[in-house]
Protein backbone atom coordinates (compact mmCIF):
# COMPACT_ATOMS: atom_id res chain seq x y z
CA UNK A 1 -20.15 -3.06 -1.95
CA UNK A 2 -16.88 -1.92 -1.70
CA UNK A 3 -13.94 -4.52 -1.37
CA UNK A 4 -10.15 -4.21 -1.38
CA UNK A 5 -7.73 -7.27 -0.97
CA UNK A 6 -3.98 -6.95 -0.38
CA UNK A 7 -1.47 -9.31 -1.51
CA UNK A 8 2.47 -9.42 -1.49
CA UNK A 9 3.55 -9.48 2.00
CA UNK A 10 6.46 -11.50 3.33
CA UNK A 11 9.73 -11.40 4.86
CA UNK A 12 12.36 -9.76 2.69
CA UNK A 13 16.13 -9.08 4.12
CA UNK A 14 16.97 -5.40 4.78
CA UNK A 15 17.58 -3.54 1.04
CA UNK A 16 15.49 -5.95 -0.70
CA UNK A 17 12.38 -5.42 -2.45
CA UNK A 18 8.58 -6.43 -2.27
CA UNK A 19 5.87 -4.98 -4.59
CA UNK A 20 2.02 -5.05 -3.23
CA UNK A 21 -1.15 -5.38 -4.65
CA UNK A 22 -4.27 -4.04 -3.89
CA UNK A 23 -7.70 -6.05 -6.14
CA UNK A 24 -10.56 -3.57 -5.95
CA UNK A 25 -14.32 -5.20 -6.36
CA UNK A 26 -17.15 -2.83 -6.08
CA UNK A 27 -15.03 -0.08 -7.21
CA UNK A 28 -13.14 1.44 -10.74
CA UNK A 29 -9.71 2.35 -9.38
CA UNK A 30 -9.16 4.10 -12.66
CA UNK A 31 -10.19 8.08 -11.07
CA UNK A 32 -10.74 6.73 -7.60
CA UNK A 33 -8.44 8.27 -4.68
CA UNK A 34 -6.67 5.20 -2.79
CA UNK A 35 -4.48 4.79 -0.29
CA UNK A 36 -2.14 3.07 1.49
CA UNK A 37 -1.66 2.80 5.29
CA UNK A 38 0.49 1.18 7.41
CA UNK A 39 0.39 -0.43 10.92
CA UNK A 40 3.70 -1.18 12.84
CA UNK A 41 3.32 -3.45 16.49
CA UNK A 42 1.94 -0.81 19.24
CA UNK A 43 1.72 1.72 16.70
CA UNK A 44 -1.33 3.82 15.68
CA UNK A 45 -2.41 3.25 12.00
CA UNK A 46 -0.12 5.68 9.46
CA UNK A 47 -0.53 7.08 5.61
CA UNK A 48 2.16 5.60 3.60
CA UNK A 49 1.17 6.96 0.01
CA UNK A 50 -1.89 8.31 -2.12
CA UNK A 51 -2.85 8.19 -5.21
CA UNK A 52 -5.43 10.60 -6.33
CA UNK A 53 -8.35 10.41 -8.89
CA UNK A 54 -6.02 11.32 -11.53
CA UNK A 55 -2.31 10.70 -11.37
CA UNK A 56 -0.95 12.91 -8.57
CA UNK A 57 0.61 10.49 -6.09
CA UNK A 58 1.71 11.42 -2.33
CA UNK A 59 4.50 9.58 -0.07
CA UNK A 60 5.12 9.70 3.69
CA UNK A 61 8.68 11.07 4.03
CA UNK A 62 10.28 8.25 5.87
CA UNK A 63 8.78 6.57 2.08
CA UNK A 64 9.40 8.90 0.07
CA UNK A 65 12.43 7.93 -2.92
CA UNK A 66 11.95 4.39 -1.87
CA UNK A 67 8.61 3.46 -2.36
CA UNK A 68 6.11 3.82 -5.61
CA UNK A 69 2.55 3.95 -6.54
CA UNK A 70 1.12 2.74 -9.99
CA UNK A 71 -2.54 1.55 -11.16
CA UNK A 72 -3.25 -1.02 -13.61
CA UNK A 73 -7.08 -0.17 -14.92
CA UNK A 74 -7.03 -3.29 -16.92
CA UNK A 75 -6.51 -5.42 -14.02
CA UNK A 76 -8.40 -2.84 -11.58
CA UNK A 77 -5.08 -2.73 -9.17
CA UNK A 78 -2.79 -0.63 -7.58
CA UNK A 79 0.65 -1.82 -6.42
CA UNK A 80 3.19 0.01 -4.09
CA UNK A 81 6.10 -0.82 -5.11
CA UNK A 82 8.79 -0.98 -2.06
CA UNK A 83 13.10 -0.83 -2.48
CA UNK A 84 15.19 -0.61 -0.20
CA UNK A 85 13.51 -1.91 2.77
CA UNK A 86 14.32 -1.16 6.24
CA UNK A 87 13.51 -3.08 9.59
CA UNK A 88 11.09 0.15 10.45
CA UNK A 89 8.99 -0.59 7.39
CA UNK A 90 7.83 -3.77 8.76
CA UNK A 91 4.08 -3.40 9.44
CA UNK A 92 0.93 -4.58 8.30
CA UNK A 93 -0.16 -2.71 5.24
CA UNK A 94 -3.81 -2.18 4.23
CA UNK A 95 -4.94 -0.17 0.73
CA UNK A 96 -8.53 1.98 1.15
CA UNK A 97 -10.46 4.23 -0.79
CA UNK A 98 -10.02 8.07 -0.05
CA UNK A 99 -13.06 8.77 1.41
CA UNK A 100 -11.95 5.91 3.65
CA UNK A 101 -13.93 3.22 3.56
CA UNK A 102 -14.03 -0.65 5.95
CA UNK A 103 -10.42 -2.14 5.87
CA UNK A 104 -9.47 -5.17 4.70
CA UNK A 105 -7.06 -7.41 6.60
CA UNK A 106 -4.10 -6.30 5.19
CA UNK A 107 -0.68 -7.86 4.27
CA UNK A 108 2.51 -8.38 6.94
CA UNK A 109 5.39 -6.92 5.86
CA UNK A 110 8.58 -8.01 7.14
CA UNK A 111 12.13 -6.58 7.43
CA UNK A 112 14.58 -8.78 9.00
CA UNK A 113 17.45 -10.09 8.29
């Protein structure tokens, strides 16, 4: 079964940085499509970057410059790594498989001064 667990949220001041993890159990990340998603109060659910099986990564415009993907095999991980935070990124962030697959609970981001 296939299980993903975020880590790293928190409250960071406005052009700080946070970087978040994402453990995969069940599943090789190493040429697996994931993804991250984002979910702002009274907001619908958004796509905030990809990565796919190989090493082609996608970013979300308002994301795009600021924010990074990476995998680490060994440890079976994939971060996004976030600069230059602004208020509007603060949102609960969740990482998936591409086919999606169940969500996890996700990690709160915060950005407030």
């Amino acid at each position: 079964q296939v299980h993903l667990v975020e880590f790293g949220g928190g409250l960071v001041q406005p052009g700080g940085s946070l970087r978040l993890s994402c453990t995969a159990s069940g599943v090789i990340v190493r040429g697996q499509a994931i993804v991250w998603y984002r979910q702002a109060p009274g907001k619908q659910r958004e796509l905030v970057a990809s990565i796919t099986s190989g090493t082609d990564t996608y970013y979300y415009d308002l994301v795009k410059g600021r924010f990074t993907f990476s995998r680490d095999n060994a440890k079976n991980t994939v971060y996004l790594q976030m600069n230059d935070l602004k208020p509007e990124d603060t949102a609960v962030y969740y990482c998936n498989t591409f086919p999606l697959g169940a969500w996890g609970k996700g990690t709160l981001v915060t950005v407030s001064s």
